[in-house]
Protein backbone atom coordinates (compact mmCIF):
# COMPACT_ATOMS: atom_id res chain seq x y z
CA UNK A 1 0.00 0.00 0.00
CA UNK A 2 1.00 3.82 -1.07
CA UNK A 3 1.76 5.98 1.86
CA UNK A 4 -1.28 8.21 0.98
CA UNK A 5 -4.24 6.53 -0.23
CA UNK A 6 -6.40 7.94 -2.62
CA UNK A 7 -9.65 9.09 -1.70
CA UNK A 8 -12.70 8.56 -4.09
CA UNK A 9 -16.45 9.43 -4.26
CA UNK A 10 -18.54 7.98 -7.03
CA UNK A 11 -21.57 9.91 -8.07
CA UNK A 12 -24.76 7.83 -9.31
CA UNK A 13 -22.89 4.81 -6.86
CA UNK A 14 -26.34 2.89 -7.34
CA UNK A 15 -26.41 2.88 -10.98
CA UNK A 16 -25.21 0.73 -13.57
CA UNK A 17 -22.42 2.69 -14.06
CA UNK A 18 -21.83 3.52 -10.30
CA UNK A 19 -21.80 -0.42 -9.48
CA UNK A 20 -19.33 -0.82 -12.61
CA UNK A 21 -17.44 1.50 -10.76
CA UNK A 22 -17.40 -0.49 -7.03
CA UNK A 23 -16.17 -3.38 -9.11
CA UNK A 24 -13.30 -1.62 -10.49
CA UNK A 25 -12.82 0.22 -7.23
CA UNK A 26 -12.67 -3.50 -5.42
CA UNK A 27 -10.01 -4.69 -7.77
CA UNK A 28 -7.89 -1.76 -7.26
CA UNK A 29 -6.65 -2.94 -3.49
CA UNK A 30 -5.94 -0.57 -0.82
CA UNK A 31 -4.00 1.89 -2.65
CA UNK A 32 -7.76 3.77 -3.22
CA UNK A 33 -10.20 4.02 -0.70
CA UNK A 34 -14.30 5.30 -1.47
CA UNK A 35 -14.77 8.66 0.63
CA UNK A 36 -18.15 9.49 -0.57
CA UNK A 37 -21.27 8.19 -2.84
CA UNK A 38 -24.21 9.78 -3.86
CA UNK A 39 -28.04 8.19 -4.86
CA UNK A 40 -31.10 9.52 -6.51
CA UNK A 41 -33.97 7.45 -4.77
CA UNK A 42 -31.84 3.93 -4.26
CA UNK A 43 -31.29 4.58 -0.26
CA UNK A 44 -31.08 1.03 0.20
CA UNK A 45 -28.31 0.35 -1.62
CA UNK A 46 -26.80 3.42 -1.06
CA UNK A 47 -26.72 2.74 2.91
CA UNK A 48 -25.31 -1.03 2.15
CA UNK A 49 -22.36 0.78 0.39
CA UNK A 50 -22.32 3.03 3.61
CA UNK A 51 -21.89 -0.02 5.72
CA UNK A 52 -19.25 -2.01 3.56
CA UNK A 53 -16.92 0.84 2.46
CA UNK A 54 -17.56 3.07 6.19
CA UNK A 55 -18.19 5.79 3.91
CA UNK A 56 -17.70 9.28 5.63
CA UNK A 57 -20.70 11.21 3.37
CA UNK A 58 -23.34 9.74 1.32
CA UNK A 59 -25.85 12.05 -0.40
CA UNK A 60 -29.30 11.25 -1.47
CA UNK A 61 -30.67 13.71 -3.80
CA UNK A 62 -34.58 12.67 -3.92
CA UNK A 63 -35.52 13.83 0.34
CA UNK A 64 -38.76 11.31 0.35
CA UNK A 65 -36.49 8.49 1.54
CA UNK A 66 -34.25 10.46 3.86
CA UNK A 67 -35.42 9.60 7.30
CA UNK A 68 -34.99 5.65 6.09
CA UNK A 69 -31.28 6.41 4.87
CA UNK A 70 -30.87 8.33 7.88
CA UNK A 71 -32.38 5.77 10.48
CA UNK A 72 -30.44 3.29 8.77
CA UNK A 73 -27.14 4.71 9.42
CA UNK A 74 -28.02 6.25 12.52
CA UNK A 75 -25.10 3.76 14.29
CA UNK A 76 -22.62 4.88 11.82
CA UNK A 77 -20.10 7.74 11.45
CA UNK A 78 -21.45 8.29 7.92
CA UNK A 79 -23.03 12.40 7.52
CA UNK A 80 -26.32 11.91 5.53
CA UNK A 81 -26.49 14.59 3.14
CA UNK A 82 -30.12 15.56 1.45
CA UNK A 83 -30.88 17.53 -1.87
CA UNK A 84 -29.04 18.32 -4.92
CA UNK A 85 -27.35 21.13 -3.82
C-alpha cells in the first residue's frame, strides 16, 4: 500500500455505471479508498455501500427516503447529506 491513499467518491454509486465503478474500485486494493457516494432514490443500496466501504458522506438527492437512509445509518459515522445542492 502507497503511503497516501487515494480518496474517491462515485456519483450515481447505485447505478449501472456507479456499481461498474465499485467493481473496479474493489479490484484496485488498498492503494484507493471510497470517501463518498451519492443516490437519486436507491437509499437502500446506497446505505449497504455506507456499511461495507464506512463511507464518511453519502448524499441522497430525492428527500422522500431520507429519514430511512438516515435511520439506517443512525449507528454509523457516515453524515447523511439531502438535496441536490
Amino acid at each position: 500500500m502507497s503511503e497516501k491513499r487515494k480518496r474517491i467518491a462515485i456519483l450515481g454509486s447505485t447505478g449501472s455505471i456507479g456499481s461498474s465503478c465499485l467493481s473496479v474500485l474493489d479490484s484496485l486494493g488498498e492503494d484507493y479508498r471510497l470517501v463518498g457516494a451519492s443516490a437519486n432514490t436507491q437509499w437502500q443500496a446506497l446505505a449497504q455501500q455506507a456499511h461495507k466501504y464506512s463511507l464518511e458522506k453519502v448524499v441522497l438527492t430525492d428527500a422522500t427516503y431520507a429519514n430511512e437512509l438516515e435511520n439506517d445509518l443512525v449507528s454509523t459515522e457516515t453524515e447523511v447529506l439531502i438535496g441536490s445542492e
